[in-house]
Protein backbone atom coordinates (compact mmCIF):
# COMPACT_ATOMS: atom_id res chain seq x y z
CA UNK A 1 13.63 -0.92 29.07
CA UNK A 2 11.79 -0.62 25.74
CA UNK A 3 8.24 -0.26 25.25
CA UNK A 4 7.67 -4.17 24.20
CA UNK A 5 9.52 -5.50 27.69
CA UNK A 6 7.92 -3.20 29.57
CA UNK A 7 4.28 -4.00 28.07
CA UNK A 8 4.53 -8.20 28.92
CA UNK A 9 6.11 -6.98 32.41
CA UNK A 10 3.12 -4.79 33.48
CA UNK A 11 0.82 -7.90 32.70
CA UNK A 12 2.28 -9.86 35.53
CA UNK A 13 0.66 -7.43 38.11
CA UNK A 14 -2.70 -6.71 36.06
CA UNK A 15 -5.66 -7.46 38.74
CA UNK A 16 -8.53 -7.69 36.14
CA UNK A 17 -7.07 -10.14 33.39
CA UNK A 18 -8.90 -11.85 30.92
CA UNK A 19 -10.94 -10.40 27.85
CA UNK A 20 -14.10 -10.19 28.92
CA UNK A 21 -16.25 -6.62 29.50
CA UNK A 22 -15.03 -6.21 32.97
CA UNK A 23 -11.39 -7.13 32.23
CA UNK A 24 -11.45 -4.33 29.97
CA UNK A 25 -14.07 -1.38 31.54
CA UNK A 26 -11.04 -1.80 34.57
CA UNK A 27 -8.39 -0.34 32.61
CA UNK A 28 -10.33 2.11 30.71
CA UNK A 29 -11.41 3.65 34.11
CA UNK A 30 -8.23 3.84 35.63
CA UNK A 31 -6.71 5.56 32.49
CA UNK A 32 -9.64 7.95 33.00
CA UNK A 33 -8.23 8.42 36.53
CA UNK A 34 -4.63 8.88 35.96
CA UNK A 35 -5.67 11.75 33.37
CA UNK A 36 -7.43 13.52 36.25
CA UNK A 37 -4.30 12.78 38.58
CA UNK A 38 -2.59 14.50 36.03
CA UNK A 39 -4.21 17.06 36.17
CA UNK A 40 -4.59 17.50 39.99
CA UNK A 41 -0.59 16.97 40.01
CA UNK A 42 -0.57 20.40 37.40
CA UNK A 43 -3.60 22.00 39.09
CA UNK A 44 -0.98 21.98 42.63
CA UNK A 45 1.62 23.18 40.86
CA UNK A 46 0.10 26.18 39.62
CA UNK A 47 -1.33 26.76 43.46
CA UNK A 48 1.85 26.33 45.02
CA UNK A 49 4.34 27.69 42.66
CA UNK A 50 8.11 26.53 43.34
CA UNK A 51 6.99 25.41 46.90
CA UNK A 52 5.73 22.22 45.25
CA UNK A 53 9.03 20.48 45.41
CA UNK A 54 8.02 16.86 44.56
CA UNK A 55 6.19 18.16 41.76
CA UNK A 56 8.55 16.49 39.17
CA UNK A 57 8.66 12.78 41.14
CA UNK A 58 4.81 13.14 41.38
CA UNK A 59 3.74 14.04 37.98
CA UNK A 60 6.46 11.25 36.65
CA UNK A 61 4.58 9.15 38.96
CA UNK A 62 1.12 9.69 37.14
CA UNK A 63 2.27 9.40 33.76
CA UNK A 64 4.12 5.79 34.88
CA UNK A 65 0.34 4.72 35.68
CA UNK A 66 -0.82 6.34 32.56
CA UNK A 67 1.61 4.27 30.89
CA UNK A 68 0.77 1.10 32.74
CA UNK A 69 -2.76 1.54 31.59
CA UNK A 70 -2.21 2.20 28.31
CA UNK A 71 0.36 -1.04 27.98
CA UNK A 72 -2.10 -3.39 29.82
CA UNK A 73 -4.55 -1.89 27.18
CA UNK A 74 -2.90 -2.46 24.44
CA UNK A 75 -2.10 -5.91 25.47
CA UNK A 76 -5.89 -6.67 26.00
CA UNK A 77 -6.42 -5.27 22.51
CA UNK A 78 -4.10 -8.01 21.00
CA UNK A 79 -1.69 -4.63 19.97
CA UNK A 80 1.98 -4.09 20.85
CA UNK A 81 3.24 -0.95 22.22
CA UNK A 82 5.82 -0.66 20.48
CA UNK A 83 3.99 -0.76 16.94
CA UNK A 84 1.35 1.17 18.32
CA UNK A 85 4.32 4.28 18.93
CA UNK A 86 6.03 3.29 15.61
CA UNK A 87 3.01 3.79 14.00
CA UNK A 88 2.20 6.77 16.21
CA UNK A 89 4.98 8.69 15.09
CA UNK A 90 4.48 8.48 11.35
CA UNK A 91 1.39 9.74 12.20
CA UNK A 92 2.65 12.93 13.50
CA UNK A 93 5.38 13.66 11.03
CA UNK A 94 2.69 13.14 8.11
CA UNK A 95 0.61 15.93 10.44
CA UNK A 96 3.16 18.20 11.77
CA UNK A 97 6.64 17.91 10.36
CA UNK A 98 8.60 20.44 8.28
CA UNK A 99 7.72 20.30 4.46
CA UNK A 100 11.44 21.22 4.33
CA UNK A 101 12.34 18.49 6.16
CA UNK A 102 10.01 15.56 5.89
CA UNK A 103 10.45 13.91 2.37
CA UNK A 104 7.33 13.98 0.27
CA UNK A 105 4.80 10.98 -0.13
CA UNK A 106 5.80 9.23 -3.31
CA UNK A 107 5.45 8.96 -6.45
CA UNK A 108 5.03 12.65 -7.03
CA UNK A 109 3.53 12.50 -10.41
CA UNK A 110 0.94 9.30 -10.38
CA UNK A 111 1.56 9.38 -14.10
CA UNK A 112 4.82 9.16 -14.91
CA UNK A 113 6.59 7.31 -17.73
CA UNK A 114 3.13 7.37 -19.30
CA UNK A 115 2.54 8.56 -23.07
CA UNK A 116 2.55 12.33 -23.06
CA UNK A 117 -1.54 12.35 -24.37
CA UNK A 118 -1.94 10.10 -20.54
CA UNK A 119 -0.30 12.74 -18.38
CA UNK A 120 -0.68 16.02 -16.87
CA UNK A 121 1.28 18.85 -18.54
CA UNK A 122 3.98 19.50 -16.25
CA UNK A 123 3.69 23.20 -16.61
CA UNK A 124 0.21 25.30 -16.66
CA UNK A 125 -1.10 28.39 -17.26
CA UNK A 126 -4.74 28.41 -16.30
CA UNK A 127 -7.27 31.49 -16.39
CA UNK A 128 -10.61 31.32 -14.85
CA UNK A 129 -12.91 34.19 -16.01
CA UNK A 130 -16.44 35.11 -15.76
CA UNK A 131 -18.52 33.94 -18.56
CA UNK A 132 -21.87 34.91 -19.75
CA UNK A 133 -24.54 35.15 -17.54
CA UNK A 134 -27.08 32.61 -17.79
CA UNK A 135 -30.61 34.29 -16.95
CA UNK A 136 -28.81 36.68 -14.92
CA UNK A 137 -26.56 33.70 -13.21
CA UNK A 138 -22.73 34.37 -12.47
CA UNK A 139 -21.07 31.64 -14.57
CA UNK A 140 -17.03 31.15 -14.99
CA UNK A 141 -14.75 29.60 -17.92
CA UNK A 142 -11.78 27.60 -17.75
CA UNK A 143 -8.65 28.33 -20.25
CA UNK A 144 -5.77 26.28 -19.65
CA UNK A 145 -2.64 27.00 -22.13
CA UNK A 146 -5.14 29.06 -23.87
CA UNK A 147 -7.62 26.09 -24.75
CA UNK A 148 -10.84 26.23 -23.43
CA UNK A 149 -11.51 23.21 -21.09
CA UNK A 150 -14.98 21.83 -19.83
CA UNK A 151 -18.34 23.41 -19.07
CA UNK A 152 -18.93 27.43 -17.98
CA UNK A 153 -19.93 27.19 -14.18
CA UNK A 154 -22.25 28.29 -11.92
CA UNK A 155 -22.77 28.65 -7.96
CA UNK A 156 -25.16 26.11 -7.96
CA UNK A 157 -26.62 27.92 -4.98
CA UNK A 158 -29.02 30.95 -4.15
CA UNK A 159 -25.93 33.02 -2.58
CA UNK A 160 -23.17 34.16 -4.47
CA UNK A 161 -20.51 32.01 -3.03
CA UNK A 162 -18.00 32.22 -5.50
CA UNK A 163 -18.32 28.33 -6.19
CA UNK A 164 -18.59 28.65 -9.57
CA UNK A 165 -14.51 28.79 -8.83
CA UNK A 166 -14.48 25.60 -7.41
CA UNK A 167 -11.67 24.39 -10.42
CA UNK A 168 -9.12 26.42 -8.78
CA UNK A 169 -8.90 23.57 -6.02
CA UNK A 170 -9.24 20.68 -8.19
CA UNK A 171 -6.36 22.10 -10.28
CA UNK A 172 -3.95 23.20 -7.02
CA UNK A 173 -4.49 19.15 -6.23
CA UNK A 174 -3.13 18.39 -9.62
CA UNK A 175 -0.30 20.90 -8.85
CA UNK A 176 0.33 19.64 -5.41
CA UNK A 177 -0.72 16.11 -4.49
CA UNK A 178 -0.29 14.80 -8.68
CA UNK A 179 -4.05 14.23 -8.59
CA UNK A 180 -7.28 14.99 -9.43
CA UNK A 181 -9.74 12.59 -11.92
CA UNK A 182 -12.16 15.47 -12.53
CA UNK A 183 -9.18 17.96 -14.02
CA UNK A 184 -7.73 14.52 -15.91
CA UNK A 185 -10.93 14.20 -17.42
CA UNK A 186 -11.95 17.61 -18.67
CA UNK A 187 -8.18 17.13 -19.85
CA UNK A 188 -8.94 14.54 -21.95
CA UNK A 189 -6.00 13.13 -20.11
CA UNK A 190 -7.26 9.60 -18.75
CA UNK A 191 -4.98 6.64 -18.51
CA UNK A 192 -7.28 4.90 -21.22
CA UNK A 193 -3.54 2.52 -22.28
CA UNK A 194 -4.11 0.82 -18.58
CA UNK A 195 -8.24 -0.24 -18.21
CA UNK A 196 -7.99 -0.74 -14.52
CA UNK A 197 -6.20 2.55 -13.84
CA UNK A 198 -8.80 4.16 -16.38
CA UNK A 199 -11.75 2.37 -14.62
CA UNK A 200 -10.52 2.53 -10.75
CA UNK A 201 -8.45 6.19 -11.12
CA UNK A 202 -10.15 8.08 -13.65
CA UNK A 203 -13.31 6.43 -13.68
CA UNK A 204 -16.32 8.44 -12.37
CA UNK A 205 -16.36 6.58 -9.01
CA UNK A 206 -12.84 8.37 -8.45
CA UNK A 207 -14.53 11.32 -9.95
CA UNK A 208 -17.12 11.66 -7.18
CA UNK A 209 -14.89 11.26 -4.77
CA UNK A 210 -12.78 14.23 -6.21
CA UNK A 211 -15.90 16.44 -5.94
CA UNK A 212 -16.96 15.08 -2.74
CA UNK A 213 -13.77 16.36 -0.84
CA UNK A 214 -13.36 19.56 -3.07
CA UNK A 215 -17.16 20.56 -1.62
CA UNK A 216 -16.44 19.26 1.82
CA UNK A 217 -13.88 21.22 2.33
CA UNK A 218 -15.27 23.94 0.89
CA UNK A 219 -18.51 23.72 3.28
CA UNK A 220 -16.01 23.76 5.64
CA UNK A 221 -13.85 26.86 4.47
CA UNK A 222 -16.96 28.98 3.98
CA UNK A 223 -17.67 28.70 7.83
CA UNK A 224 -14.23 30.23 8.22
CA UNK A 225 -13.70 32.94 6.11
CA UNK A 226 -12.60 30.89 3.50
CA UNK A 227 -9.15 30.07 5.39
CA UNK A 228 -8.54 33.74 5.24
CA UNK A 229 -5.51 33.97 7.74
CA UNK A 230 -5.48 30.59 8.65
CA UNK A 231 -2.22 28.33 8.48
CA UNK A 232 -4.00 25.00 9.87
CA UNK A 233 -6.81 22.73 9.07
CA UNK A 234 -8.47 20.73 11.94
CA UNK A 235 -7.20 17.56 11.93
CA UNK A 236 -10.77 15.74 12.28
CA UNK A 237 -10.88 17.05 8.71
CA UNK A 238 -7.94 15.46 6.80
CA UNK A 239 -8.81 12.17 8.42
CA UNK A 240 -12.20 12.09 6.68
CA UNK A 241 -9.98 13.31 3.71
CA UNK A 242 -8.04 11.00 3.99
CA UNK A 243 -10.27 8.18 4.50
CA UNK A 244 -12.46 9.10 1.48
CA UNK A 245 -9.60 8.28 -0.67
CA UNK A 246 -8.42 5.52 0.75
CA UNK A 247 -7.86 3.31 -2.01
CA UNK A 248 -6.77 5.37 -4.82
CA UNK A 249 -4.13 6.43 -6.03
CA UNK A 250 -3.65 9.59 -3.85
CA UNK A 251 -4.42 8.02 -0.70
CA UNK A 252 -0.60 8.16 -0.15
CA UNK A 253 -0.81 11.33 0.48
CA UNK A 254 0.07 12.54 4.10
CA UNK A 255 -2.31 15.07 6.55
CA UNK A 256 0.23 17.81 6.04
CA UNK A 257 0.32 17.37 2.27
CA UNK A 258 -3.56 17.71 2.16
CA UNK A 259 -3.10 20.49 4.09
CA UNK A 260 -0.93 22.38 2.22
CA UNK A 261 -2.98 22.21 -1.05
CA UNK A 262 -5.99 23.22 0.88
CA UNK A 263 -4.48 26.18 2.13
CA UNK A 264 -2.77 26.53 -1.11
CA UNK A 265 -5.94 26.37 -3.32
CA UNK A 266 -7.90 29.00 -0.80
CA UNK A 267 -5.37 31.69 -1.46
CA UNK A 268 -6.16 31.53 -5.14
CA UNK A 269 -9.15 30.75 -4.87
CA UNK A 270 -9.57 33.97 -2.72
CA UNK A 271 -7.39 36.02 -5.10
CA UNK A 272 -9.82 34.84 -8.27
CA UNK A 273 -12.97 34.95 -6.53
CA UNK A 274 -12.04 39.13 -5.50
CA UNK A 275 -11.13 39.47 -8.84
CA UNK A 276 -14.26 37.73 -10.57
CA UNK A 277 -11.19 36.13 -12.26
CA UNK A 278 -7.30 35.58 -12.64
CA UNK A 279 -4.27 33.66 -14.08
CA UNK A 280 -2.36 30.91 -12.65
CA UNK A 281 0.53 29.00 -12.91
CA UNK A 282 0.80 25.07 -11.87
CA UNK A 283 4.10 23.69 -11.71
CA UNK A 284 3.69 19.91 -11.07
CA UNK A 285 7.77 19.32 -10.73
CA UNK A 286 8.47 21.48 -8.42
CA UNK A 287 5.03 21.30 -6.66
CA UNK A 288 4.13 25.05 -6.91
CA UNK A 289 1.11 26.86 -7.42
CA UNK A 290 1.93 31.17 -8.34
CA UNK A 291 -0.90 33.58 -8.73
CA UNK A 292 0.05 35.99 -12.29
CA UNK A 293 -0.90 39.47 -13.12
């Protein structure tokens, strides 16, 4: 039976139908239930050991009236199971699957078959170094290919965070996920041949949003170590991420691709900020981001 049969079948023996509050507080309770039946089911299993013979008809049992629940749910919802697992699915690849093996979000590079002065140099070398203090404030410069590019830097803040870095990430995005307005702009790189690409991509409002995740995530890194020896991001965060920019051009991007340049830019970022300073290269083809001597 597939998930759409079985969804209009379990209607025919639904007690509370209709759409009204009732109708639905019914449902929601009993899949409240079946979680704790669940759980009792496990909970006897771990008393009992192998003695628990029926375990396996039991707990299949419990997750049939999960399922039931979750079908006449989905039914009262105006959804269909069987999208709501399709869609379920993608979800989790775009989360969890194997860089190796899940194909990357496309396009890869949001500018391609633009005029060279529109894109993003395929190849960079960048080098972010300290700069002068300003009345005894930590300040960094950015060089990329040797040409100085946008303002020196500072923290911004009372504590030495090492924010003043900050272009590291915007720059691994560029690398990574083909995108970021703010490094397009100091770039002098804007789509200026298309007005509602310059306007709606490179604009400022696409801008903000670009500085808005790069600091979010950053509030959130600095409560943990700055992702030293971490290899996941909570989810809860790359849904906001991901909802932020909704609507542009990078929104395409999956959960695990976000990820991966997160982690990606706090390993430079780490390396740099040790080092008051460093050298990187970007490699935008092959989706690379390599830390130099």
């Amino acid at each position: 039976m597939d998930l759409h049969e079985f969804q209009v079948a379990a209607q025919g023996t639904d007690q509370a139908p209709g759409s009204d509050d009732k109708a639905i507080i019914v449902p929601l309770l009993g899949l409240a239930g079946e979680a704790g039946a669940l759980l009792t089911e496990y909970k006897k299993l771990l008393r009992d050991g192998p003695a628990y013979v029926s375990f396996r008809d039991q707990i299949g049992e419990e997750l049939g009236d999960v399922l039931w629940y979750v079908a006449n749910l989905a039914t009262k919802f105006n959804l269909d199971l069987g999208d709501i697992a399709t869609a379920n699915l993608a979800k989790t690849v775009g989360r969890w699957g194997d860089p190796g093996q899940v194909p990357p979000t496309q396009p890869l590079l949001f500018d391609e078959g633009r005029e060279p002065k529109e894109q993003f140099p395929r190849e960079m070398v960048v080098e972010i170094a300290e700069g002068p203090e300003d009345h005894g404030i930590k300040t960094a410069v950015l060089t990329i290919d040797g040409e100085r590019v946008g303002n020196q830097l500072n923290d911004n803040a009372v504590v030495d965070d090492g924010y003043r870095f900050h272009d590291v990430m915007h720059l691994t995005h560029v690398a990574l996920l083909g995108w970021s307005p703010t490094v397009r702009g100091l770039m002098h790189r804007k789509r200026t041949s298309d007005p509602l690409v310059d306007h709606a991509e490179d604009g400022a409002r696409a801008i903000i949003v670009d500085e808005a995740i790069v600091e979010m995530v950053f509030d959130y890194a600095r409560g943990r170590d700055f992702l030293a020896g971490v290899d996941r991001v909570d989810y809860e965060l790359l849904r906001t991420i991901r909802r932020r920019a909704s609507g542009l051009e990078v929104g395409v991007r999956s959960a695990a691709e976000w990820e991966h340049a997160i982690l990606e830019s706090y390993r430079v970022w780490r390396a740099i900020r040790a080092n008051n300073g460093g050298r990187f290269r970007l490699d935008l083809v092959e989706r690379k981001v390599e830390l130099l001597a």
